[in-house]
C-alpha atoms as a PDB file:
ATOM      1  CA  UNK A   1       0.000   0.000   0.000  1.00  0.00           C
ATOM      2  CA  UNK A   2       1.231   3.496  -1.049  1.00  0.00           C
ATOM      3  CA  UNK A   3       2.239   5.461   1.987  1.00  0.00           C
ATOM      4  CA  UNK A   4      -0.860   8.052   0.900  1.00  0.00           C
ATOM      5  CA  UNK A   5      -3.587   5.270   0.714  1.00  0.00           C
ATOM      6  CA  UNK A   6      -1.914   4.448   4.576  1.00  0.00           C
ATOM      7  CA  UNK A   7      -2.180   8.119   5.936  1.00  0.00           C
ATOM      8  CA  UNK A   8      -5.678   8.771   3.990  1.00  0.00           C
ATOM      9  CA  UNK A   9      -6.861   5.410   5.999  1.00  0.00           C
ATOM     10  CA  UNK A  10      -5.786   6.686   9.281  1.00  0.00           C
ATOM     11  CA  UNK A  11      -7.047  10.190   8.474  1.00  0.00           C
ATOM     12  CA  UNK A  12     -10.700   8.707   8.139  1.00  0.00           C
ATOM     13  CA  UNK A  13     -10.329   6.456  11.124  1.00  0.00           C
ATOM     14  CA  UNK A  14      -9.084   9.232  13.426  1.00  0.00           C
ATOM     15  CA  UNK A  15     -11.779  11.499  12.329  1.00  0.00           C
ATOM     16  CA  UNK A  16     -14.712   8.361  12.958  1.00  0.00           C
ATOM     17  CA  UNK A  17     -12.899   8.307  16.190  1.00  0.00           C
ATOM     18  CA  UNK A  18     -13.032  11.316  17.531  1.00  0.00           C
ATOM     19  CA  UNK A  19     -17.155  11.423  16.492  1.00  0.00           C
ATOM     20  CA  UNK A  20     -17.282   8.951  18.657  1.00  0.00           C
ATOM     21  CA  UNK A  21     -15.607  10.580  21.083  1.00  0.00           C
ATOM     22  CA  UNK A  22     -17.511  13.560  20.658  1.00  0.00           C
ATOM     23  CA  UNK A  23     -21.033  11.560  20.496  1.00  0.00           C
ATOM     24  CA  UNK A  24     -20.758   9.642  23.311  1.00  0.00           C
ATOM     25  CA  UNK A  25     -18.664  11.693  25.525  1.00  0.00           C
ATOM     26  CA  UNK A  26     -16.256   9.968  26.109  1.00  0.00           C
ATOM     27  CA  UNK A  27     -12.261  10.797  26.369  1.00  0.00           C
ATOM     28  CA  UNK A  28     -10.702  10.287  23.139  1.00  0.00           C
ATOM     29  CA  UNK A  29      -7.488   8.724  24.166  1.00  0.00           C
ATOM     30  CA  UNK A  30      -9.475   6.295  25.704  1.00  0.00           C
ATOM     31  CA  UNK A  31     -11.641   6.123  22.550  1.00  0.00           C
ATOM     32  CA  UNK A  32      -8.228   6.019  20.559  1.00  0.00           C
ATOM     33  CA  UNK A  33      -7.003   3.145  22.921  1.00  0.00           C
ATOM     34  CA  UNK A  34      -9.793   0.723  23.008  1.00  0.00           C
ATOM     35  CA  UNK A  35      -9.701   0.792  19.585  1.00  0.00           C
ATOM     36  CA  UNK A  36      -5.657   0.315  18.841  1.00  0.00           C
ATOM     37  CA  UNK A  37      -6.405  -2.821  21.023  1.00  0.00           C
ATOM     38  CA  UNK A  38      -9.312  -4.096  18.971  1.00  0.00           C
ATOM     39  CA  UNK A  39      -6.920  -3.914  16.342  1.00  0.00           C
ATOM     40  CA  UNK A  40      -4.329  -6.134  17.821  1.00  0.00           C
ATOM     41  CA  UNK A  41      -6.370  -8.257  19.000  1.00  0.00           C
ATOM     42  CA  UNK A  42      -7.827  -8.782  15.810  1.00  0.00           C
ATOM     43  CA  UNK A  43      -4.154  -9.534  14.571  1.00  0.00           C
ATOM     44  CA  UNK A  44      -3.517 -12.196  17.352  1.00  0.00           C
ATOM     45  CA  UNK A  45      -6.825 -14.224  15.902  1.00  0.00           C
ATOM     46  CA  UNK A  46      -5.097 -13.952  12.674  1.00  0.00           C
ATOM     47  CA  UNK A  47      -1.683 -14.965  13.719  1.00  0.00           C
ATOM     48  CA  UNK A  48      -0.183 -18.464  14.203  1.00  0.00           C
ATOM     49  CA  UNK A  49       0.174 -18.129  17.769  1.00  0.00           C
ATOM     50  CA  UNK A  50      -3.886 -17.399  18.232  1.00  0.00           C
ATOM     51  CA  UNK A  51      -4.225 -20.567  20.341  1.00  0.00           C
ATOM     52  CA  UNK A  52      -1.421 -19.343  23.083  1.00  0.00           C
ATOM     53  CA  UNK A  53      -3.560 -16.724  24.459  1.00  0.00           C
ATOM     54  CA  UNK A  54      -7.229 -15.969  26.020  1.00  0.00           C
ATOM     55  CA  UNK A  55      -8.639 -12.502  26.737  1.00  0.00           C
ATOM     56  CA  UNK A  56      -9.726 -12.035  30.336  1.00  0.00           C
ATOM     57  CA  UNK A  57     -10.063  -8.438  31.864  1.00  0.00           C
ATOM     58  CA  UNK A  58     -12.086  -5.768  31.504  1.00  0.00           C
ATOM     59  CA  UNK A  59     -12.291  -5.639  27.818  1.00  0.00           C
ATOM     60  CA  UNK A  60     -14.330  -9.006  28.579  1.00  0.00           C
ATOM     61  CA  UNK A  61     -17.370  -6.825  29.127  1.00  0.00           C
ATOM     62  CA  UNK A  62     -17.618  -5.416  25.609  1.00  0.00           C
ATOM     63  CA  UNK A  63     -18.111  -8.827  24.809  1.00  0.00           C
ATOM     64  CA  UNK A  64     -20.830  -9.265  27.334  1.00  0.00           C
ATOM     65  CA  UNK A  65     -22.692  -6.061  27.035  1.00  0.00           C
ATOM     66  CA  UNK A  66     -21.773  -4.569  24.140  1.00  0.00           C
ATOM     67  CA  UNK A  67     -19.607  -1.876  25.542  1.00  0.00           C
ATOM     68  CA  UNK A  68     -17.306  -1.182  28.249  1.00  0.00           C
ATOM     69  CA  UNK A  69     -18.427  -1.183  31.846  1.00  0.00           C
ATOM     70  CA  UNK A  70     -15.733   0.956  33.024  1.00  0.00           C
ATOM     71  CA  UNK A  71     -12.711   2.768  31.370  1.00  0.00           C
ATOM     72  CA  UNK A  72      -9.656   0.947  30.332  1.00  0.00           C
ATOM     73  CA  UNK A  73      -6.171   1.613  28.946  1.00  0.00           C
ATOM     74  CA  UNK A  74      -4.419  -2.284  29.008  1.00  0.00           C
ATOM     75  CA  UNK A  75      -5.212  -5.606  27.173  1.00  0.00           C
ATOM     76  CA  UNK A  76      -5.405  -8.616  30.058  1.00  0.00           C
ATOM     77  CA  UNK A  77      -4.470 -11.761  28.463  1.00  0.00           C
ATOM     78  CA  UNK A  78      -4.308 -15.255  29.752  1.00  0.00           C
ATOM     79  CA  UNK A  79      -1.249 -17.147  27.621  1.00  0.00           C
ATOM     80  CA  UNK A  80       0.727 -20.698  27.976  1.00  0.00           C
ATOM     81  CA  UNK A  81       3.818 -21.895  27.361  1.00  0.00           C
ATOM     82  CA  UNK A  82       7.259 -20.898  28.498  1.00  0.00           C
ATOM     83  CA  UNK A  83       6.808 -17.335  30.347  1.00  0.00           C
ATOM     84  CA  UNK A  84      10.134 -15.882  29.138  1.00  0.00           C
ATOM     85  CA  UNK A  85      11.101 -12.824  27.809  1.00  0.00           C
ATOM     86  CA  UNK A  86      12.838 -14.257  24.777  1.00  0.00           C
ATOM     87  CA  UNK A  87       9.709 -15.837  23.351  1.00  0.00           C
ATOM     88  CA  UNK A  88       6.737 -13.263  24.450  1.00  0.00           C
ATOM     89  CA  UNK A  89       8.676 -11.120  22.605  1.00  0.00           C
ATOM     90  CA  UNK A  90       9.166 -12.903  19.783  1.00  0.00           C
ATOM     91  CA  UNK A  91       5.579 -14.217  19.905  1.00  0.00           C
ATOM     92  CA  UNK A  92       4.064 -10.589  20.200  1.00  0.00           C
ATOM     93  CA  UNK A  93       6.471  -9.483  17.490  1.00  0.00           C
ATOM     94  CA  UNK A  94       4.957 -11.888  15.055  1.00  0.00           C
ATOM     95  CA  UNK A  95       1.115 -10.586  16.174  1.00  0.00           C
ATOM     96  CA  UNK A  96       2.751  -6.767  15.468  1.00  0.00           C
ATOM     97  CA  UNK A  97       3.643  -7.927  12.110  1.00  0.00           C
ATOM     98  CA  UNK A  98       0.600  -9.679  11.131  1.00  0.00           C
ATOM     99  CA  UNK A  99      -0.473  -8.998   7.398  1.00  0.00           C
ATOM    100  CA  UNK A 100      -4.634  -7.556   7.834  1.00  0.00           C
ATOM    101  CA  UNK A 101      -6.837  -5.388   5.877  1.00  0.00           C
ATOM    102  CA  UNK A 102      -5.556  -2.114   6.016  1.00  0.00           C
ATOM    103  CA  UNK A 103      -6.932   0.072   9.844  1.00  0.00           C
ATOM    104  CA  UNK A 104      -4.388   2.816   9.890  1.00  0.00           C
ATOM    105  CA  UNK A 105      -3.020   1.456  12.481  1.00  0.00           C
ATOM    106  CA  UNK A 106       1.286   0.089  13.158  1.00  0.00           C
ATOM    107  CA  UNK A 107       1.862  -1.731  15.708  1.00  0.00           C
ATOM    108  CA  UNK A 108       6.090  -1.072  15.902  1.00  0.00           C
ATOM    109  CA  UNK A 109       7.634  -4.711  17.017  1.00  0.00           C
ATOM    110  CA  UNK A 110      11.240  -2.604  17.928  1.00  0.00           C
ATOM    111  CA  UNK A 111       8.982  -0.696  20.976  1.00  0.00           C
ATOM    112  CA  UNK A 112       7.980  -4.344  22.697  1.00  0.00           C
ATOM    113  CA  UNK A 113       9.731  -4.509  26.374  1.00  0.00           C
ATOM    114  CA  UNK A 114       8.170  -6.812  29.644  1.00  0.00           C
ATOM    115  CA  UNK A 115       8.562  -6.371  32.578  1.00  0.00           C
ATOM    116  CA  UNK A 116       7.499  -8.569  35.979  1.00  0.00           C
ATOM    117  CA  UNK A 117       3.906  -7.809  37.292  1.00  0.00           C
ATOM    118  CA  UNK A 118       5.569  -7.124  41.124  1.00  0.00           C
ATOM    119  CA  UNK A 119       2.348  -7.764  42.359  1.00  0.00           C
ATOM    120  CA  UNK A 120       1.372 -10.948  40.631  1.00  0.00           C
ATOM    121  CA  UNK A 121       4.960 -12.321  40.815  1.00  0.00           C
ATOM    122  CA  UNK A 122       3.739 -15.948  42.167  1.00  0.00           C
ATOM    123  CA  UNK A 123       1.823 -16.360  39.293  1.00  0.00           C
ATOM    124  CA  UNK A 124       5.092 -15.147  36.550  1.00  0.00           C
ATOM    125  CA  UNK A 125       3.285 -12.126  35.597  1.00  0.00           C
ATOM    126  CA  UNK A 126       4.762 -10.107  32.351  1.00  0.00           C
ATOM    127  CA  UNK A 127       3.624  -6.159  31.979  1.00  0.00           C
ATOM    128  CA  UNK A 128       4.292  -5.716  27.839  1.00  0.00           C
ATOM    129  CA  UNK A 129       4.666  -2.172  26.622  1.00  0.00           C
ATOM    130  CA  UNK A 130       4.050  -1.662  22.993  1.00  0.00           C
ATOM    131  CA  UNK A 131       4.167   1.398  20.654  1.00  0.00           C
ATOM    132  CA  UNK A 132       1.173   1.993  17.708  1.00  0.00           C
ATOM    133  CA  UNK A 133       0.801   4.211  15.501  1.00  0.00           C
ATOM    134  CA  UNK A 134      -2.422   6.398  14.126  1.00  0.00           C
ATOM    135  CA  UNK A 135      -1.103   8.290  11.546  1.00  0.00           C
ATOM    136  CA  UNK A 136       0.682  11.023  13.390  1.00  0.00           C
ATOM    137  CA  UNK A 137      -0.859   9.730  16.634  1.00  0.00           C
ATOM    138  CA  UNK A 138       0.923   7.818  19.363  1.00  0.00           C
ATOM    139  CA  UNK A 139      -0.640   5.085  21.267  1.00  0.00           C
ATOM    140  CA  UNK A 140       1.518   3.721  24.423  1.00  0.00           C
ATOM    141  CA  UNK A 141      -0.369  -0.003  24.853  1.00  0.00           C
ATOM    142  CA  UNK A 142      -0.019  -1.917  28.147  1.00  0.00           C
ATOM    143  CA  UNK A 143      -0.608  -5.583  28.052  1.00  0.00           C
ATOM    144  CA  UNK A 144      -0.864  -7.626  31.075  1.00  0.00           C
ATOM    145  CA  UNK A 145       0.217 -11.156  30.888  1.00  0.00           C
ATOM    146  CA  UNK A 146      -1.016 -14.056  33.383  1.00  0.00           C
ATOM    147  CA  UNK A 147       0.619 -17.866  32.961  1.00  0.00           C
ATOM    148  CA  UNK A 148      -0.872 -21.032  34.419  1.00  0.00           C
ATOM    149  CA  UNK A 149      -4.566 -20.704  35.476  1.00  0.00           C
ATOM    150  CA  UNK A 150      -7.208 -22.369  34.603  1.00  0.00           C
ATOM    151  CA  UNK A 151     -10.600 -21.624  32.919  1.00  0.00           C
ATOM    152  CA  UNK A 152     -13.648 -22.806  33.995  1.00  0.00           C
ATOM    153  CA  UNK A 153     -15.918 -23.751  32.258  1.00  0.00           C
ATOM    154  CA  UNK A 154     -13.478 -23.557  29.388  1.00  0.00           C
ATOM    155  CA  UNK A 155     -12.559 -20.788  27.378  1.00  0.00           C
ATOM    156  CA  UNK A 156     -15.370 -19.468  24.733  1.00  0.00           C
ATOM    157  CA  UNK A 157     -14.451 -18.921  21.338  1.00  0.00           C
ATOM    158  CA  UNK A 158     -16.246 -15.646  20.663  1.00  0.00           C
ATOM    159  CA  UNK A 159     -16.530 -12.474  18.045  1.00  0.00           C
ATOM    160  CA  UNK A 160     -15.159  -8.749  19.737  1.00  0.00           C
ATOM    161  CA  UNK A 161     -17.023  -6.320  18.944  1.00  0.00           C
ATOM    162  CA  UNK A 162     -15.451  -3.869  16.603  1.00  0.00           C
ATOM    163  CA  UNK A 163     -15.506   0.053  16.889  1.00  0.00           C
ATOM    164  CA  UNK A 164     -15.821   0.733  13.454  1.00  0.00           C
ATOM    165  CA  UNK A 165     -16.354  -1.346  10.444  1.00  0.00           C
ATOM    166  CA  UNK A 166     -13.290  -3.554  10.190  1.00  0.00           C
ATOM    167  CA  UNK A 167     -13.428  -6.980  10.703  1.00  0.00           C
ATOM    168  CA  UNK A 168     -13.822  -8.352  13.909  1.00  0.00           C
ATOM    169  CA  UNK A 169     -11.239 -10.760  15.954  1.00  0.00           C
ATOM    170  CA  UNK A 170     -12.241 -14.366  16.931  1.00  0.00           C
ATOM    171  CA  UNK A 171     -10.856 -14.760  20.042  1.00  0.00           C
ATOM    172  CA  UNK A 172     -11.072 -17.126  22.578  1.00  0.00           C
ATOM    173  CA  UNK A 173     -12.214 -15.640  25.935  1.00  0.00           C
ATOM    174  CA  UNK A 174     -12.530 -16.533  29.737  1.00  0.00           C
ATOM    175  CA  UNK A 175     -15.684 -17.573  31.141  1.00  0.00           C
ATOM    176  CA  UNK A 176     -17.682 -15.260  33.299  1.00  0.00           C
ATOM    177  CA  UNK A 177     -17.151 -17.916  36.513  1.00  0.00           C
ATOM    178  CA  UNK A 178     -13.699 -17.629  36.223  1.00  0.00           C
ATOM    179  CA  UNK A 179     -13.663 -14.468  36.226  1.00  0.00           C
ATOM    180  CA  UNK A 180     -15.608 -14.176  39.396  1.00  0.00           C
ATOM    181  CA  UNK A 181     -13.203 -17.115  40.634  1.00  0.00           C
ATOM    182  CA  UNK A 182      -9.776 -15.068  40.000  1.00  0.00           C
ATOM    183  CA  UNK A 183     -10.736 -11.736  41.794  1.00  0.00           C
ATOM    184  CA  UNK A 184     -12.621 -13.736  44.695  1.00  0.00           C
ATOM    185  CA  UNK A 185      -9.033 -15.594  44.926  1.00  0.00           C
ATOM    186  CA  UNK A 186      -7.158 -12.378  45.593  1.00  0.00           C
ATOM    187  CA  UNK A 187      -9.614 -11.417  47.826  1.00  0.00           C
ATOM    188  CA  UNK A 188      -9.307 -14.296  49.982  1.00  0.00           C
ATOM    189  CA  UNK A 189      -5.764 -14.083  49.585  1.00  0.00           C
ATOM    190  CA  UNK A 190      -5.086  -9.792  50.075  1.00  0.00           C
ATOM    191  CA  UNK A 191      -7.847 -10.127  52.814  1.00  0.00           C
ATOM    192  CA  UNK A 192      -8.054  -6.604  54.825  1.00  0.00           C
ATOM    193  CA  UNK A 193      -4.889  -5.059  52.447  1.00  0.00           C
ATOM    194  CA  UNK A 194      -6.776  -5.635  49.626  1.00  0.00           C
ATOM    195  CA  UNK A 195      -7.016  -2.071  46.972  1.00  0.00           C
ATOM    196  CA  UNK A 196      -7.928  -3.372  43.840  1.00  0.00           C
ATOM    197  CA  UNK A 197     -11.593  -1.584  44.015  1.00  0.00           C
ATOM    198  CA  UNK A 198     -11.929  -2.508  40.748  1.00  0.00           C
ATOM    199  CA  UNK A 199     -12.605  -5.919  41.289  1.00  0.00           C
ATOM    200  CA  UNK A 200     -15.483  -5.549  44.081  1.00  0.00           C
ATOM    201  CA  UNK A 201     -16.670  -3.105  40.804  1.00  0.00           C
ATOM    202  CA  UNK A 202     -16.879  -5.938  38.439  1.00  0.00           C
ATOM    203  CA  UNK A 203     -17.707  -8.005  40.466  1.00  0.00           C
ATOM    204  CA  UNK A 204     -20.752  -6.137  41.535  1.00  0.00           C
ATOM    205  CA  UNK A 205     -21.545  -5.230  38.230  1.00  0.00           C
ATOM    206  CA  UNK A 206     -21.531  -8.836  36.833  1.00  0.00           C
ATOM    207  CA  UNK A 207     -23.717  -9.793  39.781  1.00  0.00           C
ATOM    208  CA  UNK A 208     -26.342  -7.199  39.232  1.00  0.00           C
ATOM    209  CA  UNK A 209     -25.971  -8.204  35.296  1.00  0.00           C
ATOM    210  CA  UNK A 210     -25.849 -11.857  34.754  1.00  0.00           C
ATOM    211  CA  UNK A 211     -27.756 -15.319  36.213  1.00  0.00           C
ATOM    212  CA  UNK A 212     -24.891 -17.846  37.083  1.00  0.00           C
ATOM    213  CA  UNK A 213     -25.276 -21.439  37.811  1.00  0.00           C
ATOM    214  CA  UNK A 214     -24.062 -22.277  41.039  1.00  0.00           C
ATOM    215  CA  UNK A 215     -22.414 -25.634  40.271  1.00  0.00           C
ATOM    216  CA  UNK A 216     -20.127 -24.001  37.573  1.00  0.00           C
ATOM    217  CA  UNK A 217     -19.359 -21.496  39.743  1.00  0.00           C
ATOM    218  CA  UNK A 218     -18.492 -23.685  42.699  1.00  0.00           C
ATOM    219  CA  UNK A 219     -16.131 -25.876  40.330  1.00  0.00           C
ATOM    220  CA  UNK A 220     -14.205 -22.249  39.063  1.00  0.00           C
ATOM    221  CA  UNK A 221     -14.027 -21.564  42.347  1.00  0.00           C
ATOM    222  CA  UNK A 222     -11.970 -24.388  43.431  1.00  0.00           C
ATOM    223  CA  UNK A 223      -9.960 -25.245  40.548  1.00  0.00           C
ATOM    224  CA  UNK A 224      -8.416 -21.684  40.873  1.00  0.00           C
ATOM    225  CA  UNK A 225      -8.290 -21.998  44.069  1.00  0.00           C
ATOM    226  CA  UNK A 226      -6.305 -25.757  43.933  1.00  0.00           C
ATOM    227  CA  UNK A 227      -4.105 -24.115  41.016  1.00  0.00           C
ATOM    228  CA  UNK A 228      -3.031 -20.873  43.064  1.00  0.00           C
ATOM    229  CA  UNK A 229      -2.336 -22.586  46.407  1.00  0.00           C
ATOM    230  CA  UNK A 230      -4.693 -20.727  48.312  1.00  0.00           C
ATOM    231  CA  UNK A 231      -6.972 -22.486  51.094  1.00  0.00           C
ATOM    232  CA  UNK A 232     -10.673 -22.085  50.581  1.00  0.00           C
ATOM    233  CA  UNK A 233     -12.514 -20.071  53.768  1.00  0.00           C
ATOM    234  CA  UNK A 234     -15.399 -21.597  55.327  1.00  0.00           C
ATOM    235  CA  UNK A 235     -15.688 -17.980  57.366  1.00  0.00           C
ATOM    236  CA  UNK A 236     -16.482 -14.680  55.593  1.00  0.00           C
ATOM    237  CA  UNK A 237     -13.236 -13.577  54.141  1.00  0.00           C
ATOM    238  CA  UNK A 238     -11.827 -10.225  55.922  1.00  0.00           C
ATOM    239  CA  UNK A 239     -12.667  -8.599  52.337  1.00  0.00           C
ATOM    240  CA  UNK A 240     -15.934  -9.151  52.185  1.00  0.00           C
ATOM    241  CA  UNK A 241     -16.015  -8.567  56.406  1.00  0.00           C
ATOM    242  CA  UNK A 242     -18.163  -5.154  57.599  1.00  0.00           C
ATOM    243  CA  UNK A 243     -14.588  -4.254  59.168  1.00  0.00           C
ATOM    244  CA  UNK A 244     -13.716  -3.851  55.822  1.00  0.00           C
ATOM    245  CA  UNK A 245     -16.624  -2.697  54.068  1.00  0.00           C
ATOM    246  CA  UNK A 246     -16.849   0.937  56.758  1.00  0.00           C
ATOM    247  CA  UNK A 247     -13.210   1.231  57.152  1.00  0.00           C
ATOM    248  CA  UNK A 248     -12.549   4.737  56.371  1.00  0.00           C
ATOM    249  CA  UNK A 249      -9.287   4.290  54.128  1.00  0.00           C
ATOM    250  CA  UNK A 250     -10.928   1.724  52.222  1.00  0.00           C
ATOM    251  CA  UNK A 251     -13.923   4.236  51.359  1.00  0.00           C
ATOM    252  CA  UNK A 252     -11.595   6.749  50.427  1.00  0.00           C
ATOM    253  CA  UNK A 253     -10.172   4.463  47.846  1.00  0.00           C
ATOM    254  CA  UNK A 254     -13.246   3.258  46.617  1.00  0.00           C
ATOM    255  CA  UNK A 255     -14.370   7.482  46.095  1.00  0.00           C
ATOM    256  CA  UNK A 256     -10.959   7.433  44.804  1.00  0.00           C
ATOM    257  CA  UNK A 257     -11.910   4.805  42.217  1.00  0.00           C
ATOM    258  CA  UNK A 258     -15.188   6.223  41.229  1.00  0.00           C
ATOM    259  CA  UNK A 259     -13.802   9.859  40.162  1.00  0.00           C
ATOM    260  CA  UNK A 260     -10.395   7.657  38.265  1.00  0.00           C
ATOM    261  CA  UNK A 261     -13.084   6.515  36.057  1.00  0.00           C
ATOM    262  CA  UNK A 262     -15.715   9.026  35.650  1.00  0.00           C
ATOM    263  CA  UNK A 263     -17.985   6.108  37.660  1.00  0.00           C
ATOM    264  CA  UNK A 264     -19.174   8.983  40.251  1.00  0.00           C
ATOM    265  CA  UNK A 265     -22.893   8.252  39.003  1.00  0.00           C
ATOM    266  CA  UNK A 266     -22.841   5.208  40.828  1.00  0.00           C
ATOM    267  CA  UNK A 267     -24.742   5.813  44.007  1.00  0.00           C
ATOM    268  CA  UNK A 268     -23.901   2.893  45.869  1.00  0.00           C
ATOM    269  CA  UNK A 269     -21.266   3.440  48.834  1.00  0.00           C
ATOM    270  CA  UNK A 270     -18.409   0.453  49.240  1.00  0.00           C
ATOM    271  CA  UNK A 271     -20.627  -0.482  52.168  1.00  0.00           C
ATOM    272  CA  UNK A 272     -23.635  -1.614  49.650  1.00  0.00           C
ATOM    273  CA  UNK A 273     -21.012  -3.146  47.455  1.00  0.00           C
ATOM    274  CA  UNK A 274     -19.578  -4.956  50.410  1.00  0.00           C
ATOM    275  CA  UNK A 275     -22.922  -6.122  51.200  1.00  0.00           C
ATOM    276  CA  UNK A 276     -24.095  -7.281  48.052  1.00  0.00           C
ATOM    277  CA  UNK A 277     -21.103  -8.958  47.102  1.00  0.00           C
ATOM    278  CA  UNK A 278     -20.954 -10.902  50.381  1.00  0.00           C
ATOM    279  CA  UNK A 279     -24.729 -12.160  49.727  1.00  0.00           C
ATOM    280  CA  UNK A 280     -23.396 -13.066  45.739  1.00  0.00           C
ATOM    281  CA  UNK A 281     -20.259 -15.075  46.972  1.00  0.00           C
ATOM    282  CA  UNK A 282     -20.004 -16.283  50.299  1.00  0.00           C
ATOM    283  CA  UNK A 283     -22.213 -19.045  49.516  1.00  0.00           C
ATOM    284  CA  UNK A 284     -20.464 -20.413  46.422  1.00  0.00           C
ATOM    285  CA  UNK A 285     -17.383 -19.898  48.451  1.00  0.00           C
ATOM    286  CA  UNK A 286     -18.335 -21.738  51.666  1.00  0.00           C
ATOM    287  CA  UNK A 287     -19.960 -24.762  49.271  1.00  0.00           C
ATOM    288  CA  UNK A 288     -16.640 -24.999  47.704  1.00  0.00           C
ATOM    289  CA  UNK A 289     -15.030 -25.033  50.719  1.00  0.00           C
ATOM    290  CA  UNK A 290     -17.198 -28.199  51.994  1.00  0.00           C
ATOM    291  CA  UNK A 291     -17.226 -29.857  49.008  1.00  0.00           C
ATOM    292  CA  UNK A 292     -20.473 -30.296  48.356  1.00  0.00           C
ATOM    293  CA  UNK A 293     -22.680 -29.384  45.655  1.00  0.00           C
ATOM    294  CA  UNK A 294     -24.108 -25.942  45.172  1.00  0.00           C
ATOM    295  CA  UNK A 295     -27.696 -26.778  42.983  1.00  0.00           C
ATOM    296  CA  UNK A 296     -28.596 -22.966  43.374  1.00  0.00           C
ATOM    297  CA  UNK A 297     -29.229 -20.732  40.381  1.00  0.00           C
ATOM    298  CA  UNK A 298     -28.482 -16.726  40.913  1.00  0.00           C
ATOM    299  CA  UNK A 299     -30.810 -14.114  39.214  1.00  0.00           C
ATOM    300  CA  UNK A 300     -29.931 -10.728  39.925  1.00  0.00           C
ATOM    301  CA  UNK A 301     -33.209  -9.929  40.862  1.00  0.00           C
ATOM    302  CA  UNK A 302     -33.964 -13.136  42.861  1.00  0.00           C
ATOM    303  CA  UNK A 303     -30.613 -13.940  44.439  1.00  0.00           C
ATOM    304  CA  UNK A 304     -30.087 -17.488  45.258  1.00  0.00           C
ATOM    305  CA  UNK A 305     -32.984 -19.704  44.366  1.00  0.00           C
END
């Protein structure tokens, strides 16, 4: 392609961009972002190495909903195989390369460096930087890596949603239980330290939002429990505790979150959330624990039935 046709191409997508932007209200970095990520994930389906990685994370809900429940500037992928440098980068330099239909977007392979996750260390976590390209706009990605869970029920193979018209990646994805299984783990695990308010967000979104079946859940719950090492509670974890729910530096964090993410139309307090969440999991959790079986079905609107 001519180096015109390229810049005319990301002319017209920046300009659909920022009428999105514009339309919907929304920041248009964050606009710009979500979609540089489409892009590469759309790549990755496309790519030989497809089948090392699943998408887990927040971009999950655009999946689920049809658009983002909260704002996001990183890619959270699940991948196997040998966690090292040497080969992420080489794998995530072949995804960079990958030959698509033309989205005005470059995704520059010579930008890729990882780093550890320090606070998912147990688990070999890699942070990826990567540098795109919109034309004359720059887009600094973040990609989180995770090695060695498990999904279940097992991963989905599903279409993303695309921003604009370009075709849409076929990606496999993780399963809404194992979702709820991974940030109940660190709960159980951070207990009263715990300040990642956006998981009691999600997960009090996705339990206002979706009906789960209690035996799948029970099952996520322990295998990612068994696989990170991590004893199952039969007590209320400390997270999920009203110590925790009215301590003052935990509110302040969870305002803190709220205004981060332009979320301050929620009306609920972190005591609500607390409360709600603790009425969603604790009996999942404490059936896993016993190791029976959990033949409950939750509807937001009916609870456990």
């Amino acid at each position: 392609m001519s180096g015109a046709r390229r810049k005319d191409i990301a002319a017209s997508v920046r300009q659909r961009l920022l009428n999105i932007s514009r339309d919907q209200g929304e920041d248009f970095q964050l606009v710009l972002t979500r979609f540089a990520l489409e892009r590469f994930l759309y790549r990755l389906s496309r790519c030989r190495h497809a089948g090392v990685f699943v998408l887990k994370g927040a971009m999950l809900f655009s999946v689920w909903t049809g658009k983002p429940h909260r704002p996001t500037r990183d890619l959270d992928l699940l991948a196997t195989g040998d966690p090292t440098d040497e080969r992420l980068k080489e794998l995530l330099g072949d995804v960079c390369k990958t030959e698509v239909e033309p989205d005005g977007v470059e995704f520059k392979a010579e930008t890729i460096s990882i780093s550890p996750i320090r606070e998912d260390d147990e688990y070999q976590g890699r942070r990826v930087r990567i540098g795109a390209v919109l034309g004359r706009l720059r887009i600094p990605l973040q990609i989180d890596l995770g090695f060695g869970d498990v999904v279940t029920p097992a991963a989905e193979m599903i279409t993303y949603p695309s921003l604009l018209d370009f075709p849409p990646p076929q990606i496999r994805v993780y399963t809404r239980e194992s979702v709820i299984a991974e940030k109940l783990q660190a709960m159980v695990a951070l207990g009263l330290l715990n300040s990642r308010m956006k998981d009691f967000y999600d997960l009090w979104v996705m339990s206002r939002r979706f009906r789960f079946d209690g035996v799948a859940l029970t099952s996520a719950i322990r295998a990612t429990f068994r696989r990170r090492k991590t004893g199952i509670p039969s007590e209320i974890p400390s997270a999920l505790s009203d110590e925790f729910a009215v301590d003052r530096e935990k509110n302040i964090q969870w305002g803190a979150f709220l205004r981060r993410n332009k979320l301050e139309g929620e009306s609920v307090g972190l005591n609500g959330v607390v409360q709600e969440l603790r009425e969603f999991l604790v009996p999942p959790l404490h059936a896993a624990a016993e190791g029976g079986t959990f033949n409950l079905h939750w509807d937001p609107g009916e609870k456990w039935s």
